[in-house]
N, C-alpha and C. Protein backbone atom coordinates (compact mmCIF):
# COMPACT_ATOMS: atom_id res chain seq x y z
N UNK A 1 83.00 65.15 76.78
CA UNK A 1 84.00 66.20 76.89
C UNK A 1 84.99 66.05 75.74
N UNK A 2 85.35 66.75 74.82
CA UNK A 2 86.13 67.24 73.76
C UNK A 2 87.33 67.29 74.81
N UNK A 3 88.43 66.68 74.15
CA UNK A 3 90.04 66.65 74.46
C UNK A 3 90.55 67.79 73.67
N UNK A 4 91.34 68.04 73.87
CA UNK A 4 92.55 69.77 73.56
C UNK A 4 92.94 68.89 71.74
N UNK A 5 92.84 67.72 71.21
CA UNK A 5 93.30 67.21 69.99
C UNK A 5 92.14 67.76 69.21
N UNK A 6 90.99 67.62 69.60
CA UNK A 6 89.67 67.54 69.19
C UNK A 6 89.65 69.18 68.93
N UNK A 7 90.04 70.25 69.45
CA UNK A 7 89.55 71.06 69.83
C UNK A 7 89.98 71.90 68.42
N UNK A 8 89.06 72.85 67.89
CA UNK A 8 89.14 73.37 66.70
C UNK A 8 90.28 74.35 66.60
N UNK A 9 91.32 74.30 66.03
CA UNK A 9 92.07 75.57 65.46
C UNK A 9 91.95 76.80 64.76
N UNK A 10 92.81 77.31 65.77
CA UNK A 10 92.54 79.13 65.17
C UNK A 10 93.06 79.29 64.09
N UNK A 11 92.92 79.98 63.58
CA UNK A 11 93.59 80.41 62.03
C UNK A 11 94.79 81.02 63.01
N UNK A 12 95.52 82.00 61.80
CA UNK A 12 96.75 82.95 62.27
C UNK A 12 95.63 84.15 62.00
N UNK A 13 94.69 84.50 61.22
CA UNK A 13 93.83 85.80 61.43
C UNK A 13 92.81 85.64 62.81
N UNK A 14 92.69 84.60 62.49
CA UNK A 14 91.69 84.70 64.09
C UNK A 14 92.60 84.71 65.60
N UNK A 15 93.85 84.24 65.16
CA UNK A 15 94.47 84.35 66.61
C UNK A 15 94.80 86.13 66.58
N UNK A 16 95.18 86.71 65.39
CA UNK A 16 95.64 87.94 65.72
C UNK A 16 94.08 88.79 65.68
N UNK A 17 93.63 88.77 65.52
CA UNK A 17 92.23 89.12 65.61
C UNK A 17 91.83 89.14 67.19
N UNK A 18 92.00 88.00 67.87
CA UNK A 18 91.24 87.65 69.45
C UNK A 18 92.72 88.95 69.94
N UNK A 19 94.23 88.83 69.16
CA UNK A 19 94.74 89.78 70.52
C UNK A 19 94.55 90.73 70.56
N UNK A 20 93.97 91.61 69.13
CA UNK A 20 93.65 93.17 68.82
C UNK A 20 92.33 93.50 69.87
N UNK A 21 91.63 92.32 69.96
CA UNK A 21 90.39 92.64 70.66
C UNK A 21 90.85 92.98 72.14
N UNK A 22 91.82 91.96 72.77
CA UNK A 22 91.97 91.86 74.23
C UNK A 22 93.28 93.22 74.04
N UNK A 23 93.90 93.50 73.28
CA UNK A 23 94.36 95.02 73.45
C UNK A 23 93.11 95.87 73.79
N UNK A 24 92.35 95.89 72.83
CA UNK A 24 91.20 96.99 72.74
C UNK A 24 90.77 96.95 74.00
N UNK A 25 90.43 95.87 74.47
CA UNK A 25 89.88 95.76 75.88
C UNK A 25 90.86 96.32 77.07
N UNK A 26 91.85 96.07 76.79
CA UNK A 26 93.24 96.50 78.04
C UNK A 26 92.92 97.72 77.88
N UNK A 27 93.25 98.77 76.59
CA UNK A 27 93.29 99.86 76.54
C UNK A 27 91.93 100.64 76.94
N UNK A 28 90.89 100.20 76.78
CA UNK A 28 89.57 100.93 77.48
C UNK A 28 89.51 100.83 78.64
N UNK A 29 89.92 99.26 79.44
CA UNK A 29 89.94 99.52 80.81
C UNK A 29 91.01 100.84 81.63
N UNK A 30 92.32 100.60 80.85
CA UNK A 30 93.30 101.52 81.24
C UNK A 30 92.97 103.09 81.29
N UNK A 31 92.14 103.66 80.20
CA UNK A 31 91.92 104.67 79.91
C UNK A 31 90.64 104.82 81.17
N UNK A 32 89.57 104.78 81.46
CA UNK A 32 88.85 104.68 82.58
C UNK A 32 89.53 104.29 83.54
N UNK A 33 90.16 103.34 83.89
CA UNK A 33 91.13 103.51 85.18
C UNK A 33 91.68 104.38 85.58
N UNK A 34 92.35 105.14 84.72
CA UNK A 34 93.42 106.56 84.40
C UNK A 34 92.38 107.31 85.05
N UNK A 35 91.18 107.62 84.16
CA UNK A 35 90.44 108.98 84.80
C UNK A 35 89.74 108.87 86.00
N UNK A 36 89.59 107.36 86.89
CA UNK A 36 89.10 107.10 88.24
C UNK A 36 90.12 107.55 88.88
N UNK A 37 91.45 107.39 88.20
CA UNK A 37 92.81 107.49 89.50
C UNK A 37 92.74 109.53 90.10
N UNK A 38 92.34 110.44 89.05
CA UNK A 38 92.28 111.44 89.72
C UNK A 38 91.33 111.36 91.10
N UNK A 39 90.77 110.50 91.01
CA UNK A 39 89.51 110.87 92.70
C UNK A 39 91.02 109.67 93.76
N UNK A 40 91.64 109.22 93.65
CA UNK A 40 92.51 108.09 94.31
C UNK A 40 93.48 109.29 95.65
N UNK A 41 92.91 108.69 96.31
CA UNK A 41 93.98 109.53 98.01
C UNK A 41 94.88 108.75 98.23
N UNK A 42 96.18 109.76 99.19
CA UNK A 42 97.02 109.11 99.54
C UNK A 42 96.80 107.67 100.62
N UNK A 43 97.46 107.01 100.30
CA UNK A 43 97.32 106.10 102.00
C UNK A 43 97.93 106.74 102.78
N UNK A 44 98.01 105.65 103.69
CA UNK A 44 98.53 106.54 105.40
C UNK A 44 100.27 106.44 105.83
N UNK A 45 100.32 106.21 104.30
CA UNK A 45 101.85 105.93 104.92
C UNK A 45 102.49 107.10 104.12
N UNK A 46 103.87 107.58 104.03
CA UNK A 46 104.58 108.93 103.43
C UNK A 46 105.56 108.27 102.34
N UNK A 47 105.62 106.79 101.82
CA UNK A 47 106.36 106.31 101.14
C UNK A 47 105.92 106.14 99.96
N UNK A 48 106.43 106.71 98.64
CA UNK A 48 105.78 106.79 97.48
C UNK A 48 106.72 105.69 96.36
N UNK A 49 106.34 105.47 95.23
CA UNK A 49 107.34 104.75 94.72
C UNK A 49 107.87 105.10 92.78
N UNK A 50 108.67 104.89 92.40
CA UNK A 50 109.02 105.94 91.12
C UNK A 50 108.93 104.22 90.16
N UNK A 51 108.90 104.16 89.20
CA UNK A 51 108.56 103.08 88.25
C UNK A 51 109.69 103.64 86.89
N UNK A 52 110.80 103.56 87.17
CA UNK A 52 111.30 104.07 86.37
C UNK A 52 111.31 102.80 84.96
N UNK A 53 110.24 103.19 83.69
CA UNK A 53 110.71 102.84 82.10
C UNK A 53 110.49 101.20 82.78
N UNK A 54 109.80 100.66 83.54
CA UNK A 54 109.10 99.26 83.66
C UNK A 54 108.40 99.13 82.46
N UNK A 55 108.64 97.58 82.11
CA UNK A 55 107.78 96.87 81.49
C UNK A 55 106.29 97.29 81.49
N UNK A 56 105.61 97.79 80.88
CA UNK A 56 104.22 97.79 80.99
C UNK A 56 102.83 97.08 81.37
N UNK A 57 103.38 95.49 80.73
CA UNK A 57 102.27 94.77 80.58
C UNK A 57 102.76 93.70 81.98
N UNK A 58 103.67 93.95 83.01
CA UNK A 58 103.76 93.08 83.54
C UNK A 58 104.27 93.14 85.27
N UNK A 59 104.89 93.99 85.86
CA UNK A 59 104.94 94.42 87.29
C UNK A 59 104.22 95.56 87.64
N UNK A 60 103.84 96.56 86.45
CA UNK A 60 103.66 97.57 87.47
C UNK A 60 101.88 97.34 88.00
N UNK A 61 101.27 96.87 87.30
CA UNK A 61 99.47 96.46 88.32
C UNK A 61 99.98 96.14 89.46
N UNK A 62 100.90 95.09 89.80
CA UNK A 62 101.34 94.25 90.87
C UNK A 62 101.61 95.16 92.03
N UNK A 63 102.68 96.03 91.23
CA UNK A 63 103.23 96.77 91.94
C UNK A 63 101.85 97.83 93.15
N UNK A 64 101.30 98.22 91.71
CA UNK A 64 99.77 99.04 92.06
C UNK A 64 99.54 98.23 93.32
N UNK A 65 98.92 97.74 93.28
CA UNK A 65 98.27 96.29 93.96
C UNK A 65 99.04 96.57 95.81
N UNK A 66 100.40 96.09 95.51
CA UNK A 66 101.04 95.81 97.06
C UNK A 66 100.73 97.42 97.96
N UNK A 67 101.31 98.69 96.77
CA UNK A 67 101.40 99.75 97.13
C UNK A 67 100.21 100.48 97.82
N UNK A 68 98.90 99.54 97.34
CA UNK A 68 97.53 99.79 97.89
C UNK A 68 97.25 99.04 99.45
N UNK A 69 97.92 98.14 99.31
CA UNK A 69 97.56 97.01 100.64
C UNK A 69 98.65 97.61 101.50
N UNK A 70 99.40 98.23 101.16
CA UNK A 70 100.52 99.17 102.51
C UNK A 70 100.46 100.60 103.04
N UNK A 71 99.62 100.94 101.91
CA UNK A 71 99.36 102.44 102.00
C UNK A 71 99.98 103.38 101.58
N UNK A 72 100.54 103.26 100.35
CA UNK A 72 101.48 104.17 99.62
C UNK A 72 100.76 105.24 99.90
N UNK A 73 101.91 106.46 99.31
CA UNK A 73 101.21 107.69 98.97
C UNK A 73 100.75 107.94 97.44
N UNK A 74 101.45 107.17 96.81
CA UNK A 74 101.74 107.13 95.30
C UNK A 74 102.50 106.90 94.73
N UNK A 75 102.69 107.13 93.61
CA UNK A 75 103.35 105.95 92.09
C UNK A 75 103.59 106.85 91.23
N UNK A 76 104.44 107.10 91.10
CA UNK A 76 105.23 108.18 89.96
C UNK A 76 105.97 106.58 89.14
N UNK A 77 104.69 107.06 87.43
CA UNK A 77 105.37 106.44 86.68
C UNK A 77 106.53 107.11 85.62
N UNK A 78 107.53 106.55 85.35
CA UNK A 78 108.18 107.13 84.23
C UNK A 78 108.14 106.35 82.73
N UNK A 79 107.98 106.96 82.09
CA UNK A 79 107.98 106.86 80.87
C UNK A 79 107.09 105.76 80.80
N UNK A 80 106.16 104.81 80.84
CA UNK A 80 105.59 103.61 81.03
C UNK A 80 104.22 103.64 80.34
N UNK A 81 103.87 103.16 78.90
CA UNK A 81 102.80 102.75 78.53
C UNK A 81 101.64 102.27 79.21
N UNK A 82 100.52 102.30 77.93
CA UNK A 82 99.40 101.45 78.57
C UNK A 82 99.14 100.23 79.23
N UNK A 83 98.76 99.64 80.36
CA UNK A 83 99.02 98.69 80.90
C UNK A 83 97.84 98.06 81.20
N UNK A 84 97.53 96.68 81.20
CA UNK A 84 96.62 96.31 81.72
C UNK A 84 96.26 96.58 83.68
N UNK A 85 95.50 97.14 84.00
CA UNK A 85 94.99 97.10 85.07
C UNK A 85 94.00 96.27 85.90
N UNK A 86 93.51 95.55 85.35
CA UNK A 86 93.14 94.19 86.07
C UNK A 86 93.78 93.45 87.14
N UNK A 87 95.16 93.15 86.66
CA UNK A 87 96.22 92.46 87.92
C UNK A 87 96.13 93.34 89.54
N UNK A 88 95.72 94.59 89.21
CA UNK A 88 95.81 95.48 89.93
C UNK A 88 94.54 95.39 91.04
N UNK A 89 93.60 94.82 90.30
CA UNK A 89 92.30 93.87 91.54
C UNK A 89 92.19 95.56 92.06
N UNK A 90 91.97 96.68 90.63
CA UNK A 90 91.09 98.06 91.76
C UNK A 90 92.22 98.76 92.13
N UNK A 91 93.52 98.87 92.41
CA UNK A 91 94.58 99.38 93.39
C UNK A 91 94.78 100.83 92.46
N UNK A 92 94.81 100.23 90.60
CA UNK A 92 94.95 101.65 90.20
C UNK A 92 94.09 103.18 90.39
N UNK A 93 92.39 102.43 90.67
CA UNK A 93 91.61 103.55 90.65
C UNK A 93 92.35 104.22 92.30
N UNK A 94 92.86 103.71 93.19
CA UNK A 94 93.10 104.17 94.57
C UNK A 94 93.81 104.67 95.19
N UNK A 95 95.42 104.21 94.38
CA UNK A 95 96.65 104.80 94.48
C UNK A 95 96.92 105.89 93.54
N UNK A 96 97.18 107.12 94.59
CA UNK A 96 97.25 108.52 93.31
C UNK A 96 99.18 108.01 92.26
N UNK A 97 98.56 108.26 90.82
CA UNK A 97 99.82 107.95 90.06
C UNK A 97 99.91 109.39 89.42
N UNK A 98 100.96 109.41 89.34
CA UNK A 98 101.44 110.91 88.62
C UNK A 98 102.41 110.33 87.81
N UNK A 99 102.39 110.63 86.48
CA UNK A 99 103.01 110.20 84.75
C UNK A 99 104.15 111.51 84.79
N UNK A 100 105.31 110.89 84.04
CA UNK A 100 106.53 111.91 83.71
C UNK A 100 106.86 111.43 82.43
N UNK A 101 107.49 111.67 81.90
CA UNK A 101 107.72 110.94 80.32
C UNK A 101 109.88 110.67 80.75
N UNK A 102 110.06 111.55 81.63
CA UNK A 102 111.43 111.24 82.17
C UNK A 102 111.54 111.52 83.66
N UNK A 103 112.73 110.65 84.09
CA UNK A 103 112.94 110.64 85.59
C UNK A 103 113.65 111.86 86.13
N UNK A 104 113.88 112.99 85.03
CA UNK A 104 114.61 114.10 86.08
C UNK A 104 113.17 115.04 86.47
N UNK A 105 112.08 114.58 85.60
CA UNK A 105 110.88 115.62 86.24
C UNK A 105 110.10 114.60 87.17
N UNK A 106 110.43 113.39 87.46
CA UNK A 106 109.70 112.82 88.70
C UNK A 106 110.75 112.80 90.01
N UNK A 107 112.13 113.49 89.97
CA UNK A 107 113.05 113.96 90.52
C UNK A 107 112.65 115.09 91.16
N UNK A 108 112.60 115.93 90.06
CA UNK A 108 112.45 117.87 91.07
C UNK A 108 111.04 117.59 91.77
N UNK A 109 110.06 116.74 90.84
CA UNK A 109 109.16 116.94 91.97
C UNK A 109 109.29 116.15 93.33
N UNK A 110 109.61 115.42 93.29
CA UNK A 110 110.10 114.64 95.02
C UNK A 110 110.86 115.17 95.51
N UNK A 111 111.74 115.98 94.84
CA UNK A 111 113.00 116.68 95.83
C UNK A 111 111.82 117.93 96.47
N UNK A 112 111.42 118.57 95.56
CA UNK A 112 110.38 119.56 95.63
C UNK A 112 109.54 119.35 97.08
N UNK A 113 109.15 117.85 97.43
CA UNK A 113 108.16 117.69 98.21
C UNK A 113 108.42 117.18 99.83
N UNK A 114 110.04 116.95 99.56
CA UNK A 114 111.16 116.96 100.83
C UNK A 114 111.21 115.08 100.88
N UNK A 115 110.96 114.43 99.84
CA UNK A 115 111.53 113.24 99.46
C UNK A 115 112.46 113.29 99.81
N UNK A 116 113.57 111.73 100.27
CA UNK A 116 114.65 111.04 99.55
C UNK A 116 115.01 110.04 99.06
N UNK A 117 115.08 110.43 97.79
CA UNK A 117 114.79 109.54 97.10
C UNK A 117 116.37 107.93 96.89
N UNK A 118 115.73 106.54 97.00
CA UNK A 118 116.34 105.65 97.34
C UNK A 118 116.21 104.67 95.67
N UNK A 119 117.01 104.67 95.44
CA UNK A 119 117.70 103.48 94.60
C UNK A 119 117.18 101.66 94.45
N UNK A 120 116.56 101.32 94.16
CA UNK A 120 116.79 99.45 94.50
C UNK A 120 117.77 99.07 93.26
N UNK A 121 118.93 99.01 93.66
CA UNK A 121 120.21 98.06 92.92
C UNK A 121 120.43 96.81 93.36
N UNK A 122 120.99 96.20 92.46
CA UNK A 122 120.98 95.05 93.25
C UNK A 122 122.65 94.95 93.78
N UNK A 123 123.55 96.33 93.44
CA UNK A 123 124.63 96.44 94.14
C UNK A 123 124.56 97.49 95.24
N UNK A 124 123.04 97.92 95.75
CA UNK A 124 122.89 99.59 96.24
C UNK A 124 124.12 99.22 97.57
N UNK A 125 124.51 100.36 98.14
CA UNK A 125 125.41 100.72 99.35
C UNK A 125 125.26 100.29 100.29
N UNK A 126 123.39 100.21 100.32
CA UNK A 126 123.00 100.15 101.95
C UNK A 126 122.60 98.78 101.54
N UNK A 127 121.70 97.95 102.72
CA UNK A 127 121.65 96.68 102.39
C UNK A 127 120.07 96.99 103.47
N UNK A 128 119.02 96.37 102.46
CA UNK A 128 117.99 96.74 103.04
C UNK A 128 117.56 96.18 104.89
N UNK A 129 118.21 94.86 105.24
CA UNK A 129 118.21 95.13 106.80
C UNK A 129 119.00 96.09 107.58
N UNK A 130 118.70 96.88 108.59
CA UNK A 130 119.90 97.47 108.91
C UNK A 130 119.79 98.77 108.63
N UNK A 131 118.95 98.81 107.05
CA UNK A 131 119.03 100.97 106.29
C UNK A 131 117.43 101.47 107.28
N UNK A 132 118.03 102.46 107.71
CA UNK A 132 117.05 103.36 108.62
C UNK A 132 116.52 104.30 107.29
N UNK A 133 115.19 104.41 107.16
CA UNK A 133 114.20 104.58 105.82
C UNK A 133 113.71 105.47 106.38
N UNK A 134 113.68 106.75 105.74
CA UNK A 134 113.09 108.64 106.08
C UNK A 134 111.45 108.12 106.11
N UNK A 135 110.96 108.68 106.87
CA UNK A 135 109.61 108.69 106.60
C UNK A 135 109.40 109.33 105.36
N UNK A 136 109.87 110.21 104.82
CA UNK A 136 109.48 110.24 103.71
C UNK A 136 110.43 109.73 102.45
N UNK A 137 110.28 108.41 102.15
CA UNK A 137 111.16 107.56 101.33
C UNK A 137 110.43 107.77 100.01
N UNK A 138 110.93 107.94 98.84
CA UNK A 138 110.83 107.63 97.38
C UNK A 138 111.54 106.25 96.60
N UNK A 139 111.43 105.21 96.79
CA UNK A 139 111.78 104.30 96.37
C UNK A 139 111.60 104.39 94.55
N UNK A 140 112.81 104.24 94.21
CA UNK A 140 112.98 104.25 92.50
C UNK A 140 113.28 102.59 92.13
N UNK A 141 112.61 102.03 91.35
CA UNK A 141 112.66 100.99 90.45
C UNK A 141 113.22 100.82 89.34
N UNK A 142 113.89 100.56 88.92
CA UNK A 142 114.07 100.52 87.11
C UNK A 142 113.86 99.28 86.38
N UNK A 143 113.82 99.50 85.24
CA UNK A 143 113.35 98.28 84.02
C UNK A 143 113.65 97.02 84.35
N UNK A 144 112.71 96.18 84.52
CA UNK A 144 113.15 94.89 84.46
C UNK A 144 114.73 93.96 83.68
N UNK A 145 114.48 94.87 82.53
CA UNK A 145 116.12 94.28 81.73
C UNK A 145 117.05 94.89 81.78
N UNK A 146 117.24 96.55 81.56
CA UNK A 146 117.91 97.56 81.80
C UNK A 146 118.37 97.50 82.82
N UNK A 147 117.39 97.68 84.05
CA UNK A 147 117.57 98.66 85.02
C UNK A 147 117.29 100.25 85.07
N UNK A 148 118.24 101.22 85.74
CA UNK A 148 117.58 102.44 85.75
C UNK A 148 117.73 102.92 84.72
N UNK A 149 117.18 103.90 84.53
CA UNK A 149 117.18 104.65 83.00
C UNK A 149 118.72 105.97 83.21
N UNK A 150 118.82 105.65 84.20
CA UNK A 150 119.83 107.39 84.18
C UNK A 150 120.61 106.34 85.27
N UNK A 151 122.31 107.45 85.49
CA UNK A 151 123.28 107.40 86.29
C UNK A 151 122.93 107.13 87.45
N UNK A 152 122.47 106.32 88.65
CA UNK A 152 122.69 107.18 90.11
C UNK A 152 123.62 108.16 90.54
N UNK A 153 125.20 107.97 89.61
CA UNK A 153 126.02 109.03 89.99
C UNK A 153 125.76 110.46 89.52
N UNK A 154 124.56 110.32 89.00
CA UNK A 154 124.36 111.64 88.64
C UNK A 154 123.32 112.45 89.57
N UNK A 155 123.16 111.99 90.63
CA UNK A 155 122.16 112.22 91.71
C UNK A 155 122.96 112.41 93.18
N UNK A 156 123.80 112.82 93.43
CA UNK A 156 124.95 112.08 94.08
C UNK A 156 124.52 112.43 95.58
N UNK A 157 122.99 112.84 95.88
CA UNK A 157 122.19 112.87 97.14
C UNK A 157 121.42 111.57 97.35
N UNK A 158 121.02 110.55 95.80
CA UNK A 158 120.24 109.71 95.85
C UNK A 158 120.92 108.63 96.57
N UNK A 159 120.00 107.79 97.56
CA UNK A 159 120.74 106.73 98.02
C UNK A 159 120.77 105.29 97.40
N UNK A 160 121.34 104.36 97.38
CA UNK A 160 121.23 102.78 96.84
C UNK A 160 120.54 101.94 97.83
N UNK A 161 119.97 101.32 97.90
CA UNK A 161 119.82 100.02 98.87
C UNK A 161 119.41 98.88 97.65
N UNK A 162 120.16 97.72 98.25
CA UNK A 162 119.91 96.19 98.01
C UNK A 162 119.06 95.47 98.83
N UNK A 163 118.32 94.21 98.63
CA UNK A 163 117.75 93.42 99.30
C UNK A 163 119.14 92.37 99.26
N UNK A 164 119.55 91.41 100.36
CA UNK A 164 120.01 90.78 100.35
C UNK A 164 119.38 89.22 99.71
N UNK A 165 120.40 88.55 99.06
CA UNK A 165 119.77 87.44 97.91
C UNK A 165 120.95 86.40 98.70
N UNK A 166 120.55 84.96 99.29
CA UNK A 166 121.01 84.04 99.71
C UNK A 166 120.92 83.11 98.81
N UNK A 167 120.35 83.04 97.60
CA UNK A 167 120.45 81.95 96.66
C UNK A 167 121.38 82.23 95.30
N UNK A 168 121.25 81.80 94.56
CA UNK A 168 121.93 81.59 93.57
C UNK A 168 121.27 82.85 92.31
N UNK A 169 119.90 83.48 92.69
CA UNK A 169 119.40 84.24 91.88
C UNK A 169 120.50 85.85 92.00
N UNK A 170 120.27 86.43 90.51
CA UNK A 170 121.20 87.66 90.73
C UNK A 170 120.15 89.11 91.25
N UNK A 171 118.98 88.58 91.26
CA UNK A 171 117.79 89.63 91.23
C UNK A 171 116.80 88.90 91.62
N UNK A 172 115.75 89.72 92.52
CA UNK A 172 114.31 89.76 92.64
C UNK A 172 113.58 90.27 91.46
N UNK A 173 111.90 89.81 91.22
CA UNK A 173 111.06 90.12 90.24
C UNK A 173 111.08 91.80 90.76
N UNK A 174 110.55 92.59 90.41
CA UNK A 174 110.51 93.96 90.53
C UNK A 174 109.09 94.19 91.46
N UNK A 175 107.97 93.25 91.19
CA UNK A 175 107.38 93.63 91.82
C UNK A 175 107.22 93.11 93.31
N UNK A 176 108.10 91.71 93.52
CA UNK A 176 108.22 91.40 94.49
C UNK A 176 109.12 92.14 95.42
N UNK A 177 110.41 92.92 94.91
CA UNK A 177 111.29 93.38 95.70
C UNK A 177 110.56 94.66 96.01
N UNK A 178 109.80 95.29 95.52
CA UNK A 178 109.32 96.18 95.62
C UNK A 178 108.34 95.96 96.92
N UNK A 179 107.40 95.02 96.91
CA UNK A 179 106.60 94.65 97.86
C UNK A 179 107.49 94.31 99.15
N UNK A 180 108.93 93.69 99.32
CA UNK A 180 109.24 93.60 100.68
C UNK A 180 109.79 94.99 101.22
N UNK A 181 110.52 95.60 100.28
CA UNK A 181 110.70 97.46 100.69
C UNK A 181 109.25 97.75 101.14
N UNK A 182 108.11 97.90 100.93
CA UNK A 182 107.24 98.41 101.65
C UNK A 182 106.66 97.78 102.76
N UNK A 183 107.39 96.25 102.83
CA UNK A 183 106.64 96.15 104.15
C UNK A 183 107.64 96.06 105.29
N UNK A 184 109.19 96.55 104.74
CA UNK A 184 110.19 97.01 105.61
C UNK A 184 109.73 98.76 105.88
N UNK A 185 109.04 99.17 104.93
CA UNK A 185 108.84 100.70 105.55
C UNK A 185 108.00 100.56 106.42
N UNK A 186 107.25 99.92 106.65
CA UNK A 186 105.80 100.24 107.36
C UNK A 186 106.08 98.97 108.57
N UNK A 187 107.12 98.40 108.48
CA UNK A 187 107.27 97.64 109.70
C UNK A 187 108.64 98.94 110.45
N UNK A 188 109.21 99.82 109.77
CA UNK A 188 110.17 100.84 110.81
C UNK A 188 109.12 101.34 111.27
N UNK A 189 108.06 102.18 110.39
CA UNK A 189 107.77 103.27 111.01
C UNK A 189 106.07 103.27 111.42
N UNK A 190 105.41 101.92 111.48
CA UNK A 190 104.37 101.71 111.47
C UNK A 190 103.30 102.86 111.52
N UNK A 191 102.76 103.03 112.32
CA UNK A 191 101.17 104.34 111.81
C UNK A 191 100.13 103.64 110.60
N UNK A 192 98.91 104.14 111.06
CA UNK A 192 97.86 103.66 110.34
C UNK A 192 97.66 102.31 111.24
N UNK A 193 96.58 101.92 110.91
CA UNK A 193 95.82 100.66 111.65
C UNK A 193 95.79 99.65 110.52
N UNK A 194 95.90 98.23 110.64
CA UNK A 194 95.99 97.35 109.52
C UNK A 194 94.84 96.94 108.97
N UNK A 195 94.10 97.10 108.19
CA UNK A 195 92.81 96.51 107.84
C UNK A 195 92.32 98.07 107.53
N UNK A 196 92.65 99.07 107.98
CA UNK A 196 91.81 100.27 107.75
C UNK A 196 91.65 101.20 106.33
């Protein structure tokens, strides 16, 4: 067995070389993922979720992923590049996603569809034990570094909710906070059978 000392070095062309390839590869899977997601149905639940200007290469599969094992309805991304879909273990071909390039047109359409649409701040109003969640909830995300891309005060129907944080952290990962909001929706308003 060859030790990691032993082990031959990449050039700097061959290392940038292997990442152009594993782009190439992200981006073909993504692009076929994309065109499986038109056959993708709602799940059984009425809670959809908005991805506002996320990181690309790094919560939103995840996100895919939980939103499949709860039964989203769907995933309104905003503004959000090509992404690897692998992390996603399948969730993208299943969960219907609908693309906006900005959050006031993934807005009219949820208002459009009798959404209300909810905030995750990590100062929101409501405090996620305790907030009574519409069956039909739109949960909005924003950028991992940013945050949201626009005002909430400029929505002044949209609501805030926080997860409560007992440690010393100022924030949850995005795709984790995201994952306990859905299994606070589907533990209010349960429906659907688990495994189905």
């Amino acid at each position: 067995m060859q030790d990691d000392q032993d082990a031959p070095r990449l050039t700097r062309a061959e290392r940038r070389a292997a990442r152009l390839a594993r782009q190439k590869q992200i981006e073909q899977r993504y692009r076929k993922d994309r065109q499986r997601n038109v056959l993708a149905q709602p799940g059984c639940h009425d809670f959809v979720f908005v991805l506002d200007h996320l990181k690309a290469g790094f919560n939103v599969p995840k996100i895919f992923r939980s939103a499949q094992a709860f039964g989203a309805a769907a995933i309104h991304l905003v503004n959000i590049g090509v992404f690897d879909t692998a992390p996603a273990k399948g969730a993208f071909r299943k969960v219907p996603a609908r693309f906006h390039d900005r959050f006031e047109e993934a807005h009219q359409a949820l208002t459009a569809e009798g959404y209300t649409l909810i905030a995750l701040t990590a100062d929101g109003a409501e405090s996620l034990p305790g907030a009574e969640l519409p069956r039909r909830s739109a949960f909005v995300v924003g950028n991992e570094e940013f945050g949201l891309s626009f005002d909430p005060a400029d929505y002044p129907e949209m609501r805030t909710l926080r997860i409560p944080l007992y440690g010393r952290m100022e924030s949850l990962n995005a795709s984790v906070a995201a994952a306990i909001v859905m299994y606070e929706y589907v533990r209010q308003h349960g429906g659907g059978e688990a495994g189905s």
